[in-house]
C-alpha atoms as a PDB file:
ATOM      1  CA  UNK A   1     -39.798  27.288  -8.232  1.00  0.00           C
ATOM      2  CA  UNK A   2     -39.890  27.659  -4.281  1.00  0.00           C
ATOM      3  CA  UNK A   3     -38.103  25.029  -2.416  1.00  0.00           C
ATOM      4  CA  UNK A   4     -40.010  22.219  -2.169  1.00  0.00           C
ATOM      5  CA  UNK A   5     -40.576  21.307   2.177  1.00  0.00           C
ATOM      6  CA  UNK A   6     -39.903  17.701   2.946  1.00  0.00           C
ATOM      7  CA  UNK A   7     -41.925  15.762   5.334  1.00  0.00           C
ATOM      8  CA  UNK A   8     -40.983  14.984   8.660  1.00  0.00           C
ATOM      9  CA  UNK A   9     -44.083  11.953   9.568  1.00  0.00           C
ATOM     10  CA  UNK A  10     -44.101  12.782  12.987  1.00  0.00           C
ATOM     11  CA  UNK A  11     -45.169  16.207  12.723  1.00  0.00           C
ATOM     12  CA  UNK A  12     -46.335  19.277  10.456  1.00  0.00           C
ATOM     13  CA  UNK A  13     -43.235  19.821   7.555  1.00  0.00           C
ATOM     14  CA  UNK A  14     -40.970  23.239   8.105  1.00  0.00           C
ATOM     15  CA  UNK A  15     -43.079  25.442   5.491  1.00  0.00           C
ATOM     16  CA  UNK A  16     -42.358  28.533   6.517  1.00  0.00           C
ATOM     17  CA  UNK A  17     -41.543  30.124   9.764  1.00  0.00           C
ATOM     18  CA  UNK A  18     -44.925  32.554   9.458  1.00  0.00           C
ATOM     19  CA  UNK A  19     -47.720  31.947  12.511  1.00  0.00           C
ATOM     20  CA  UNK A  20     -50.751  30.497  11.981  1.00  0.00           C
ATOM     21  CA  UNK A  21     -53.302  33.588  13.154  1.00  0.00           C
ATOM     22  CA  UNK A  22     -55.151  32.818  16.171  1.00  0.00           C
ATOM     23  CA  UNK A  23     -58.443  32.535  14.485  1.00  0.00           C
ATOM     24  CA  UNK A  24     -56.792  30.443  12.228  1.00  0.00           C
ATOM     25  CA  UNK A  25     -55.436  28.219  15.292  1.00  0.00           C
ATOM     26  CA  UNK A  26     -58.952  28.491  16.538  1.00  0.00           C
ATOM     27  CA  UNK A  27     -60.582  27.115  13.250  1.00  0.00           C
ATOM     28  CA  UNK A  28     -58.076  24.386  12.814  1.00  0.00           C
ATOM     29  CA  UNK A  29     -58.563  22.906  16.548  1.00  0.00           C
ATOM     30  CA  UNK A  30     -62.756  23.068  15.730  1.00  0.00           C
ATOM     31  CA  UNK A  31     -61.959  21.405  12.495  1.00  0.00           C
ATOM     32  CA  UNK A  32     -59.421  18.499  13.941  1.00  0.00           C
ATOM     33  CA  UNK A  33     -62.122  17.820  16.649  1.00  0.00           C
ATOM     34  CA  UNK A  34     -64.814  17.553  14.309  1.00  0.00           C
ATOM     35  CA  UNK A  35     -62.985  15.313  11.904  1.00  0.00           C
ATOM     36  CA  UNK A  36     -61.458  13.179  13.746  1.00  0.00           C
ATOM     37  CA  UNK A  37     -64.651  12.324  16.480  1.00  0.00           C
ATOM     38  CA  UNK A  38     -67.116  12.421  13.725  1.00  0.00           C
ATOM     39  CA  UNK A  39     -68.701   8.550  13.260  1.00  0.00           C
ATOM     40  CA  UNK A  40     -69.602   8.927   9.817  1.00  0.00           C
ATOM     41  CA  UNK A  41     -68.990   6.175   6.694  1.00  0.00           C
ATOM     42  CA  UNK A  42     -66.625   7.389   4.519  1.00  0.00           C
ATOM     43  CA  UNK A  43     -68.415   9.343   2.017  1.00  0.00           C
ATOM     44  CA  UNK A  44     -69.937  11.419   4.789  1.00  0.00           C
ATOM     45  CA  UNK A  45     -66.434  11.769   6.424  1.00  0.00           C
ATOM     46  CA  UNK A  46     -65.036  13.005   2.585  1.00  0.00           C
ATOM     47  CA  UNK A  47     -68.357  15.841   3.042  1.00  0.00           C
ATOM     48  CA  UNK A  48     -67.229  16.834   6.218  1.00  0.00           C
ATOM     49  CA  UNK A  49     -63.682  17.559   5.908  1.00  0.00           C
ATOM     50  CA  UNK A  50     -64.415  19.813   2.665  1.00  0.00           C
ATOM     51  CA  UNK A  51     -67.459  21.387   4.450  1.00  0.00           C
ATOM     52  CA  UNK A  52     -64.165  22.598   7.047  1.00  0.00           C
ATOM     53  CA  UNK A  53     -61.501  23.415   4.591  1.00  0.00           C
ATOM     54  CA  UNK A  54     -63.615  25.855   2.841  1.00  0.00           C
ATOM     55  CA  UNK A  55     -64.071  27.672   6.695  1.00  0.00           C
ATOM     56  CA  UNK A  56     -59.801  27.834   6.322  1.00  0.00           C
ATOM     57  CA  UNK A  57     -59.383  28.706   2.785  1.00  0.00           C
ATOM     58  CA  UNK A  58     -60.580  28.957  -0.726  1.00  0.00           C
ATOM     59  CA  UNK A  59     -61.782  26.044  -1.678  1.00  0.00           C
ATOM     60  CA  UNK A  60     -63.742  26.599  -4.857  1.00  0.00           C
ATOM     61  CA  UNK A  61     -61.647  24.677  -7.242  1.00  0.00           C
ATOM     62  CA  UNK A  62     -60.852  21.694  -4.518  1.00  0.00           C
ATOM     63  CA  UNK A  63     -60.680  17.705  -4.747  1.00  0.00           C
ATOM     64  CA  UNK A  64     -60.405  15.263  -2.165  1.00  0.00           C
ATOM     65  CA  UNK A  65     -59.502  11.692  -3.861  1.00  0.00           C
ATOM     66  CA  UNK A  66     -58.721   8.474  -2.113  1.00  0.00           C
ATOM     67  CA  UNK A  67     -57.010   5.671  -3.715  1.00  0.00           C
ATOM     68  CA  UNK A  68     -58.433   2.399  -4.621  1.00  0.00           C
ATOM     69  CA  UNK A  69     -55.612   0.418  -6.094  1.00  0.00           C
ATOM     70  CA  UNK A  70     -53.771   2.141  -8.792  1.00  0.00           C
ATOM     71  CA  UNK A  71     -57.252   3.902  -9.100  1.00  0.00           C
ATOM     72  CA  UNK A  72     -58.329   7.066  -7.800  1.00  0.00           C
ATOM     73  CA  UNK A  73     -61.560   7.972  -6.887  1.00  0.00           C
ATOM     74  CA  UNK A  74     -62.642  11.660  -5.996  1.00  0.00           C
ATOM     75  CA  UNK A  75     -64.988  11.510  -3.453  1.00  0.00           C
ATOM     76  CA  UNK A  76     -65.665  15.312  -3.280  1.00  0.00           C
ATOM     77  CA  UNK A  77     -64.728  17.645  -6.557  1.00  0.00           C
ATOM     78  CA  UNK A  78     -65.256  21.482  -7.005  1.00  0.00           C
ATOM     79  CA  UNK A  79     -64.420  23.312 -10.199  1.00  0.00           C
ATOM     80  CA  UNK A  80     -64.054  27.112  -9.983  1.00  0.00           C
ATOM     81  CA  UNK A  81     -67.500  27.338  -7.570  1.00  0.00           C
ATOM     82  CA  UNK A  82     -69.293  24.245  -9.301  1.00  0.00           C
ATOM     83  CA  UNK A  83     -69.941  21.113  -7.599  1.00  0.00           C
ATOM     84  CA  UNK A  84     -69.088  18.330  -9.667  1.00  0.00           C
ATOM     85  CA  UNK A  85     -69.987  14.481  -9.185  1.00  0.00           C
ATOM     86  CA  UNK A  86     -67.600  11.996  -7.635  1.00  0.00           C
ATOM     87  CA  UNK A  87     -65.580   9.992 -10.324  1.00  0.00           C
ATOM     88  CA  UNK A  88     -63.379   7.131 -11.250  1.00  0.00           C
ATOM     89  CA  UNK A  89     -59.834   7.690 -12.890  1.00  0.00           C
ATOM     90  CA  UNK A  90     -58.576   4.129 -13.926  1.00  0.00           C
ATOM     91  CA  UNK A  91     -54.785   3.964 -12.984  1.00  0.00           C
ATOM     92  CA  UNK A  92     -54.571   7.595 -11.926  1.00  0.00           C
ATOM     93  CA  UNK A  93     -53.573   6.891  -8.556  1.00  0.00           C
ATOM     94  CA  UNK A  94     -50.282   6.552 -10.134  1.00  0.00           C
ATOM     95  CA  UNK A  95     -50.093   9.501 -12.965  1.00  0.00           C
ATOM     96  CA  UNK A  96     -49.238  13.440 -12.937  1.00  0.00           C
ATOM     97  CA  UNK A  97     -49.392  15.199  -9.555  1.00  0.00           C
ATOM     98  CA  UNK A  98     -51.353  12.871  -7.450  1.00  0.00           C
ATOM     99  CA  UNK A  99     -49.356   9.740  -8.409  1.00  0.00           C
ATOM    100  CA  UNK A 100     -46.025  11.869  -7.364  1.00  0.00           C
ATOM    101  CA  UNK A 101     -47.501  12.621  -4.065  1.00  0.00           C
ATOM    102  CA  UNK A 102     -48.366   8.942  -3.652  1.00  0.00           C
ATOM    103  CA  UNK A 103     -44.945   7.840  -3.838  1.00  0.00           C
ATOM    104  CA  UNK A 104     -43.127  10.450  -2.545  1.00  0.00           C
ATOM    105  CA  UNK A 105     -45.677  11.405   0.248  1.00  0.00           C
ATOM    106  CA  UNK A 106     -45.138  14.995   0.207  1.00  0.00           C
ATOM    107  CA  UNK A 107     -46.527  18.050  -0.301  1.00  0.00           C
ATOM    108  CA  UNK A 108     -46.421  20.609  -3.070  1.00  0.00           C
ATOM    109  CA  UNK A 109     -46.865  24.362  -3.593  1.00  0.00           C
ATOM    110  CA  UNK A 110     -47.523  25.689  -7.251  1.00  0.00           C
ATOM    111  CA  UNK A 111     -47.302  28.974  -7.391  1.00  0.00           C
ATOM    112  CA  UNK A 112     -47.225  29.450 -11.387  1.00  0.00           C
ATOM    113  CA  UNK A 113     -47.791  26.421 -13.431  1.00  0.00           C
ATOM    114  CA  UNK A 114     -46.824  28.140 -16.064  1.00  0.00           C
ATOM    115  CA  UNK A 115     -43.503  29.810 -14.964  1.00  0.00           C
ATOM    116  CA  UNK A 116     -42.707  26.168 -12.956  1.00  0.00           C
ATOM    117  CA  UNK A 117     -43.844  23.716 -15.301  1.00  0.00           C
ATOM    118  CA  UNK A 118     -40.695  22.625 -16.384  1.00  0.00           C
ATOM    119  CA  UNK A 119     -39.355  22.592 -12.727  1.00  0.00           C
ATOM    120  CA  UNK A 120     -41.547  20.457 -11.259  1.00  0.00           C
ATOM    121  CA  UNK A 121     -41.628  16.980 -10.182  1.00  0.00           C
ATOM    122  CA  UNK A 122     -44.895  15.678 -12.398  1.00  0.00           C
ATOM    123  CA  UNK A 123     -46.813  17.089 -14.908  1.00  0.00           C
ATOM    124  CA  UNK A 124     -50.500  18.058 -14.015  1.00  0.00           C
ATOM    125  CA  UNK A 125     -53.094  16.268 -15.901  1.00  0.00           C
ATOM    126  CA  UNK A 126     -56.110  18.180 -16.637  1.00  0.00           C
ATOM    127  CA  UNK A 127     -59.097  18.095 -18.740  1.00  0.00           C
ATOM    128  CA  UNK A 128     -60.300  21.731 -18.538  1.00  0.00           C
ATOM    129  CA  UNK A 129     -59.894  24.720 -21.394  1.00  0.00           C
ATOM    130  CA  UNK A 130     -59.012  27.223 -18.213  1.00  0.00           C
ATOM    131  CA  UNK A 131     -56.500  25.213 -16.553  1.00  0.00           C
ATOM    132  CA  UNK A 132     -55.443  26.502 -12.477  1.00  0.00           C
ATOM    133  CA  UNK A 133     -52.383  28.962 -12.116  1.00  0.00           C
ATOM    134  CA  UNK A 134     -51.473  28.057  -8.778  1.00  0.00           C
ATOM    135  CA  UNK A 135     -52.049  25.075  -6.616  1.00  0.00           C
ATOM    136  CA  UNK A 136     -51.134  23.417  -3.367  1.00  0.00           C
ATOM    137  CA  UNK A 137     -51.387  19.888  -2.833  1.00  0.00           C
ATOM    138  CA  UNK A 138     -51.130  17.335   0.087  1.00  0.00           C
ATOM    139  CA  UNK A 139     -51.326  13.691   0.470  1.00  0.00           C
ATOM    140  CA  UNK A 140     -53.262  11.791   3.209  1.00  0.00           C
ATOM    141  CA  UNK A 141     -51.348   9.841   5.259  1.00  0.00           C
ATOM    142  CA  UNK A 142     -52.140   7.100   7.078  1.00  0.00           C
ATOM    143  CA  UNK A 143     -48.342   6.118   9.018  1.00  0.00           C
ATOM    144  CA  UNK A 144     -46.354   5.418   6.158  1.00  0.00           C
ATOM    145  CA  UNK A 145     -48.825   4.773   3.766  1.00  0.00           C
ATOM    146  CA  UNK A 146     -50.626   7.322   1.262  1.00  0.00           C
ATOM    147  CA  UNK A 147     -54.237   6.814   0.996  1.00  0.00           C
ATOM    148  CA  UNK A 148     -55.592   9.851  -1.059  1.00  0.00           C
ATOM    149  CA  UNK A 149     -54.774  13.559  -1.730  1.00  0.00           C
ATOM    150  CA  UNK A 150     -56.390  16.963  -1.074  1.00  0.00           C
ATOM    151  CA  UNK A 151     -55.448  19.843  -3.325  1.00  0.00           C
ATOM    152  CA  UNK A 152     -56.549  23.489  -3.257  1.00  0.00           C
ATOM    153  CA  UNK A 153     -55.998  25.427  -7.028  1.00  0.00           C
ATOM    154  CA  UNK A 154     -56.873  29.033  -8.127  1.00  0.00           C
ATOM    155  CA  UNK A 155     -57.057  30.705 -11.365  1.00  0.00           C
ATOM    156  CA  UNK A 156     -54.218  33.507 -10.255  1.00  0.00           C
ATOM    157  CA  UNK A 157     -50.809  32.637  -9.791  1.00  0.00           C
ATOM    158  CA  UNK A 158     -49.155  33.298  -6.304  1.00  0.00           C
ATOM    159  CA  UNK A 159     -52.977  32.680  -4.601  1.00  0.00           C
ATOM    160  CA  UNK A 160     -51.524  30.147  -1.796  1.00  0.00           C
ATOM    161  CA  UNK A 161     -48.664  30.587   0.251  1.00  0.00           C
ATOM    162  CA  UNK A 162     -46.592  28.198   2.583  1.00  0.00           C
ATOM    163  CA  UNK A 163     -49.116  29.409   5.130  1.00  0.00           C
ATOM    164  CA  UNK A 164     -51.572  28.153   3.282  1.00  0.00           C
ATOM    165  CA  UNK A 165     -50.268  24.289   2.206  1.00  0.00           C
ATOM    166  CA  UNK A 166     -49.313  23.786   6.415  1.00  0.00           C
ATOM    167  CA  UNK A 167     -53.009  24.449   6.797  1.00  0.00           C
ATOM    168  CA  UNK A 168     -54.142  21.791   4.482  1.00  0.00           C
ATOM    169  CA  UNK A 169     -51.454  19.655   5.644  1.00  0.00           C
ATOM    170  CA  UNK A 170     -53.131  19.652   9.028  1.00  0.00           C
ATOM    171  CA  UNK A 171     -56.349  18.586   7.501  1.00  0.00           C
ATOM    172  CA  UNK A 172     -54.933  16.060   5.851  1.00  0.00           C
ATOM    173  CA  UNK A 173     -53.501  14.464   8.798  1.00  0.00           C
ATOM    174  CA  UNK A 174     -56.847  14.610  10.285  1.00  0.00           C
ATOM    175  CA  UNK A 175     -58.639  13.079   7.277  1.00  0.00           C
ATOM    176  CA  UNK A 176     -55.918  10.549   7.413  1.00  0.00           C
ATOM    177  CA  UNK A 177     -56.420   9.691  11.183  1.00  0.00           C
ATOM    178  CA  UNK A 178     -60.340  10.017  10.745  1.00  0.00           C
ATOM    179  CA  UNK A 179     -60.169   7.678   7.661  1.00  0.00           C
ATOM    180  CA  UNK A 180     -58.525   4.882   9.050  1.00  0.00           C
ATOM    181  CA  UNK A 181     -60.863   5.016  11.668  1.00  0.00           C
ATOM    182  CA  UNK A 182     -64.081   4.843   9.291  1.00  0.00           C
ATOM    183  CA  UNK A 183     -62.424   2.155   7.380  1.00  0.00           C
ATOM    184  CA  UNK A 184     -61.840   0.063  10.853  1.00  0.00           C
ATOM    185  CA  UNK A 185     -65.358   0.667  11.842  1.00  0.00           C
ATOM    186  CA  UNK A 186     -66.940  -0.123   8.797  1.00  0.00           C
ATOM    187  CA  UNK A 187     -65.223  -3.082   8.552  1.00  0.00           C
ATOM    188  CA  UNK A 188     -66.034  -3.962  12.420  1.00  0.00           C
ATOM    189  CA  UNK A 189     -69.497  -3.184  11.681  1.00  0.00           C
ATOM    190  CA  UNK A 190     -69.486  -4.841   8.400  1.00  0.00           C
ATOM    191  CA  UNK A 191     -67.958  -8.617  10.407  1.00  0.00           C
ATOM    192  CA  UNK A 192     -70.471  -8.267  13.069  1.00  0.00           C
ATOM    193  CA  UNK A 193     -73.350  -8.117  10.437  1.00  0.00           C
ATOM    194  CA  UNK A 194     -71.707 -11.278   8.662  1.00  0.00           C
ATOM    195  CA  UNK A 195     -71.853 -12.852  12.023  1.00  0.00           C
ATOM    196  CA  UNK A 196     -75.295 -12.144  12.888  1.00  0.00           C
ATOM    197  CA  UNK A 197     -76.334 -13.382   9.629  1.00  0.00           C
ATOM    198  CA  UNK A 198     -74.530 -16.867  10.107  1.00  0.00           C
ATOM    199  CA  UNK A 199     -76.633 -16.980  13.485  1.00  0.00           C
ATOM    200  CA  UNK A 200     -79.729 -16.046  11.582  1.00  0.00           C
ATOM    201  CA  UNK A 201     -78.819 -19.061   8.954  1.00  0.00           C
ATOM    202  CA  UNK A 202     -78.004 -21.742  11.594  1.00  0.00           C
ATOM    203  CA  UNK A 203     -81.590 -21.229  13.492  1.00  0.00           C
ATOM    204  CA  UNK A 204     -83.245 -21.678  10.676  1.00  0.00           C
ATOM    205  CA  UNK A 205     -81.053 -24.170   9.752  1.00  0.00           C
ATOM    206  CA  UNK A 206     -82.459 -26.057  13.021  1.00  0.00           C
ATOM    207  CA  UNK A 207     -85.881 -24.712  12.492  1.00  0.00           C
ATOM    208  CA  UNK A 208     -87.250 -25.045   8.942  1.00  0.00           C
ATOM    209  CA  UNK A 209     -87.283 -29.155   7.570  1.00  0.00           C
ATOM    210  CA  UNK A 210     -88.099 -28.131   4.149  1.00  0.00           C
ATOM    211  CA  UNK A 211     -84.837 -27.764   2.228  1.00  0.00           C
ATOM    212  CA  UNK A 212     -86.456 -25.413  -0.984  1.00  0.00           C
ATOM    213  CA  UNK A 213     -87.890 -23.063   2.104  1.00  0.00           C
ATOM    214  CA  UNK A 214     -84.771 -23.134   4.025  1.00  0.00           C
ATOM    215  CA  UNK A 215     -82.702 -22.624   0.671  1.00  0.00           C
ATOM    216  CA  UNK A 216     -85.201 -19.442  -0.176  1.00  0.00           C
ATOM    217  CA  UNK A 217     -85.066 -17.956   3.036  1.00  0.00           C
ATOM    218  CA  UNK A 218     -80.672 -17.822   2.693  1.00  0.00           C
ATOM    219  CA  UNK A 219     -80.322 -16.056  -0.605  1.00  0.00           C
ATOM    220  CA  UNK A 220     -82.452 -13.642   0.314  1.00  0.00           C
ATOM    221  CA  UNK A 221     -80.901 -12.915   4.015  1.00  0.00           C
ATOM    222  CA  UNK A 222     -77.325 -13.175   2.603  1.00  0.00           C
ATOM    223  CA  UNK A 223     -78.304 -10.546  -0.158  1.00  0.00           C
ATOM    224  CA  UNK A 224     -79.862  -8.407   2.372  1.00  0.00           C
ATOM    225  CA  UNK A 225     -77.204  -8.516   4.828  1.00  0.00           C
ATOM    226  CA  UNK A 226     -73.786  -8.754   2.823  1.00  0.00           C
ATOM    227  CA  UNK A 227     -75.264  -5.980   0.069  1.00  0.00           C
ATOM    228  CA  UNK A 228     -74.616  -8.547  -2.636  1.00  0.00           C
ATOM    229  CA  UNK A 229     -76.869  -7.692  -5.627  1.00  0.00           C
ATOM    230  CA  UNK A 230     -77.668 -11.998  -6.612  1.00  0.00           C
ATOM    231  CA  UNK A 231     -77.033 -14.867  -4.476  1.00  0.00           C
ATOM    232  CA  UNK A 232     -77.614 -18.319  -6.228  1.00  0.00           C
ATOM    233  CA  UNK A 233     -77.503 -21.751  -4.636  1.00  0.00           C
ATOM    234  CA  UNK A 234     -76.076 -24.703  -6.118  1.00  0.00           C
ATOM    235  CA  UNK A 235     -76.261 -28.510  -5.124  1.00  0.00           C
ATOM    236  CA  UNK A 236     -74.001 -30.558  -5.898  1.00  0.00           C
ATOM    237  CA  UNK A 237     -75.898 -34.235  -6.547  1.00  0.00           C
ATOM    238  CA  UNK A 238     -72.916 -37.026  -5.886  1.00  0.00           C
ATOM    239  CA  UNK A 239     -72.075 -39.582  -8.578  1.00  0.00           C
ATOM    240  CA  UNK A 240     -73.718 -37.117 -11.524  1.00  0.00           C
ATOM    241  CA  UNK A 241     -71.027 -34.956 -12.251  1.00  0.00           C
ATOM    242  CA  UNK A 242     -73.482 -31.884 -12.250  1.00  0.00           C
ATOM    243  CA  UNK A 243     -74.715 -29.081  -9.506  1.00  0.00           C
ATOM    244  CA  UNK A 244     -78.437 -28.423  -9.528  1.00  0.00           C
ATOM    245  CA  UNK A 245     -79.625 -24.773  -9.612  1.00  0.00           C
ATOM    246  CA  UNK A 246     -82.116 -24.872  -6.178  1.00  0.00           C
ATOM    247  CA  UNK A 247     -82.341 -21.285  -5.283  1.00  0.00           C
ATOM    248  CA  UNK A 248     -81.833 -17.313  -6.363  1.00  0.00           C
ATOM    249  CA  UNK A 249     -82.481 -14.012  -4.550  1.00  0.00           C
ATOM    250  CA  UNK A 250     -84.877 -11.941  -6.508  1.00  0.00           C
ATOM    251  CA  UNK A 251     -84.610 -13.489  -9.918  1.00  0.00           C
ATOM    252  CA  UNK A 252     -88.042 -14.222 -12.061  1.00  0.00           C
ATOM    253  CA  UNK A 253     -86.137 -16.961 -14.059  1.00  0.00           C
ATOM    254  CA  UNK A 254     -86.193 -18.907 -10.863  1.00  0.00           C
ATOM    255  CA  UNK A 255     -89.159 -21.103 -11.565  1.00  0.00           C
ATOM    256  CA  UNK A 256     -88.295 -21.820 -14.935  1.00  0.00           C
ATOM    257  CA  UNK A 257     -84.421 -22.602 -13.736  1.00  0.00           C
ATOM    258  CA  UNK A 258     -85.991 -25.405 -11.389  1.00  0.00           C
ATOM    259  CA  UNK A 259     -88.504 -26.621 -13.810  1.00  0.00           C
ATOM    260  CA  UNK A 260     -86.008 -27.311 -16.244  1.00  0.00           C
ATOM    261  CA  UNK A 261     -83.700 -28.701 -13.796  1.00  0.00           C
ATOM    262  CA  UNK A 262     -80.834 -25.799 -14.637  1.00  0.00           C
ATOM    263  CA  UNK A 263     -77.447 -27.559 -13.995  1.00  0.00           C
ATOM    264  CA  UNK A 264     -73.938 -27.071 -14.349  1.00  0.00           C
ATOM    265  CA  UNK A 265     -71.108 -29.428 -15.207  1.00  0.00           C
ATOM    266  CA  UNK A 266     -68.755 -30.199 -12.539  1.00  0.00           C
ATOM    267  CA  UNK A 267     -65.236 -28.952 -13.467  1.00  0.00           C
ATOM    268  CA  UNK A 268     -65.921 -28.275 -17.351  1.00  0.00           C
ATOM    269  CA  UNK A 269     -68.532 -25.092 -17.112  1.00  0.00           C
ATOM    270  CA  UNK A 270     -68.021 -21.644 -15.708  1.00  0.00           C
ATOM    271  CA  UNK A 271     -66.878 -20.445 -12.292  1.00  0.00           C
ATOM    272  CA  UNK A 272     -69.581 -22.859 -10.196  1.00  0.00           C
ATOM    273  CA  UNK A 273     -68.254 -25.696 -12.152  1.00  0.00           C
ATOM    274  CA  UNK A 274     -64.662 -25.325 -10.844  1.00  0.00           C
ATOM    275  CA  UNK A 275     -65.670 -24.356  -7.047  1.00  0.00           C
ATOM    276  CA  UNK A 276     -67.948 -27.692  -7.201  1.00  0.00           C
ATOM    277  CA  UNK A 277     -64.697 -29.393  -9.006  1.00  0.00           C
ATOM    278  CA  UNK A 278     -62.312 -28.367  -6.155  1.00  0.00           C
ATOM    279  CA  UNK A 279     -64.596 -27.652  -3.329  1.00  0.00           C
ATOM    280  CA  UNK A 280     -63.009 -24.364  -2.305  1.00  0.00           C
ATOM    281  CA  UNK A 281     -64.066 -21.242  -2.351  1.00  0.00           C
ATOM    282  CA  UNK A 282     -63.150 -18.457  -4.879  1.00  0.00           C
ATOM    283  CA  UNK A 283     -62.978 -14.818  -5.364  1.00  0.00           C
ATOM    284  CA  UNK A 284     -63.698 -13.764  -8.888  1.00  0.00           C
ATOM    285  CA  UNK A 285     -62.212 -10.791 -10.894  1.00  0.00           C
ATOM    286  CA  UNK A 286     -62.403 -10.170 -14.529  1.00  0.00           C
ATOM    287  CA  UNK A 287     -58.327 -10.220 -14.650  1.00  0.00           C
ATOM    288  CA  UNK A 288     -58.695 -14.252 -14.228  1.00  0.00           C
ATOM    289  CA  UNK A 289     -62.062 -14.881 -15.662  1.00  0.00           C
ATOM    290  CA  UNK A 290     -63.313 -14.138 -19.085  1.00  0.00           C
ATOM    291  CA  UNK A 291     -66.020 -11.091 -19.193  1.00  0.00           C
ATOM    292  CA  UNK A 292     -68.452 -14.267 -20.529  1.00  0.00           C
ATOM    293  CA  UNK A 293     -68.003 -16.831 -18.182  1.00  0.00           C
ATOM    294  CA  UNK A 294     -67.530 -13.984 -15.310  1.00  0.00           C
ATOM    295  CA  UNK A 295     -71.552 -12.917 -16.483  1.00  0.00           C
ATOM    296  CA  UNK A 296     -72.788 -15.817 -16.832  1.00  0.00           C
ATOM    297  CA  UNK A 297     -72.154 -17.777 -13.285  1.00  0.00           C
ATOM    298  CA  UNK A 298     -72.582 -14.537 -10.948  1.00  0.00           C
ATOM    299  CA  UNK A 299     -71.892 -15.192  -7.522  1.00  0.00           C
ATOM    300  CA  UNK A 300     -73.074 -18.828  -6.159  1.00  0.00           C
ATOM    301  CA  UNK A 301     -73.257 -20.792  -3.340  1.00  0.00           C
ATOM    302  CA  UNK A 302     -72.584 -24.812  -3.418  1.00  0.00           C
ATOM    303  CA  UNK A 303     -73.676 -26.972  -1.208  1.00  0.00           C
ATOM    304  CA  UNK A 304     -72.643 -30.887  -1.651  1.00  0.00           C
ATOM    305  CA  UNK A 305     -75.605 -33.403  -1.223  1.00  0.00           C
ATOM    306  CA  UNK A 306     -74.677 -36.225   1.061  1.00  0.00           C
ATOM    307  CA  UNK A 307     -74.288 -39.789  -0.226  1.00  0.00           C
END
């Protein structure tokens, strides 16, 4: 197996002492500009930095993943010319290839899996009868942190050379630097919309005297604006033990939930009970929550009557 180049953070790793051509240069300056000025979200962003690596290389088996967690999600996939959907690999951020370069944030040139397959670092994991012969692979990096991988693979061994992984090292320095920023903005973009919506709330807060109206008109602009699929509202009635079911975004049991006077008991039922128990807020995940109790409460809202 070739020598394996380490990565110096600052700057592109010594893979070889071979120049870049200058239409090469030329394409990789187009493609850095692009990338990292484009104001896209992050799928787009994902589309756009393929969309330039194929204008650099072969790119027809090609993934570029990000990492959610110890999850990885491919955003963009090709298979030997097909385009396949985006998917979900539950704790593969940390297996095979793509968990090495996560750790180790470093590139990796395969030039014969099956002549190197005992020399190298991690095992590939593959689900395909006609598995790649050669490879390169690169992580993203944002500073000292590894936020995805791109990798390019061929059916023929030798197809990439040292050339070849410094060019999609440079891309994925972009994508890092470009990815960061679409995170930042989205989540700039994402505060101010939170903000606008609290404004929204408060005038009608001051504006509307009819509590089931007002009540209404919030589940429906905090589903709307947050991108929450079911907002409920709760009310807490003092001296009862029990929050009242008042209002739901979008839900045809609604009616029947406030004809029946749908409550919950404080501190003894479900995720709503506990919040009204405590009177804090709570993020929810299956890991604490039981898959029933999780389903059956949703996401809710409580609001404590006064005395």
């Amino acid at each position: 197996m070739a020598d394996m180049p380490s990565v110096n953070r600052d700057a592109l790793p010594p893979v070889g002492r071979a120049p870049l051509h200058l239409d090469e240069l030329r394409a990789l300056a187009e493609a850095g500009q692009a990338i990292v000025q484009a104001r896209m979200d992050e799928d787009q962003l994902c589309e756009l930095i393929f969309q330039h690596a194929t204008r650099l290389m072969d790119a027809s088996s090609f993934h570029l993943g990000l990492f959610d967690r110890d999850d990885f999600v491919i955003k963009v996939w090709m298979r030997h010319g097909q385009r396949l959907p985006g998917a979900r690999f539950v704790g593969g951020a940390n297996d095979g290839i793509v968990g090495w370069l996560r750790r180790n944030r470093q590139p990796l040139l395969v030039h014969d899996f099956e002549t190197e397959m005992q020399d190298l670092p991690a095992r590939p994991r593959y689900d395909d009868e006609h598995p790649p012969r050669s490879a390169v692979f690169v992580p993203i990096l944002a500073g000292e942190q590894a936020i995805g991988s791109l990798a390019v693979q061929s059916d023929e061994p030798g197809a990439f050379s040292e050339e070849g992984l410094r060019i999609l090292f440079i891309i994925a320095n972009q994508a890092g630097v470009a990815l960061v920023n679409a995170r930042l903005y989205q989540v700039v973009e994402r505060r101010a919309r939170q903000l606008q919506t609290v404004a929204q709330v408060s005038r009608k807060v001051a504006a509307i005297l009819d509590l089931d109206q007002l009540l209404n008109q919030v589940v429906e602009l905090i589903r709307d604006r947050f991108g929450y699929y079911h907002v409920q509202i709760f009310v807490v009635a003092q001296g009862t033990g029990r929050a009242y079911f008042r209002a739901s975004s979008g839900h045809n049991l609604n009616k029947m939930w406030l004809r029946h006077g749908r409550f919950v008991r404080i501190g003894s039922e479900g995720i709503i009970g506990w919040v009204a128990q405590h009177g804090q807020p709570l993020l929810a995940t299956m890991s604490r929550w039981s898959r029933a109790t999780f389903q059956t409460t949703r996401a809710s809202c409580l609001i404590r009557r006064p005395n």
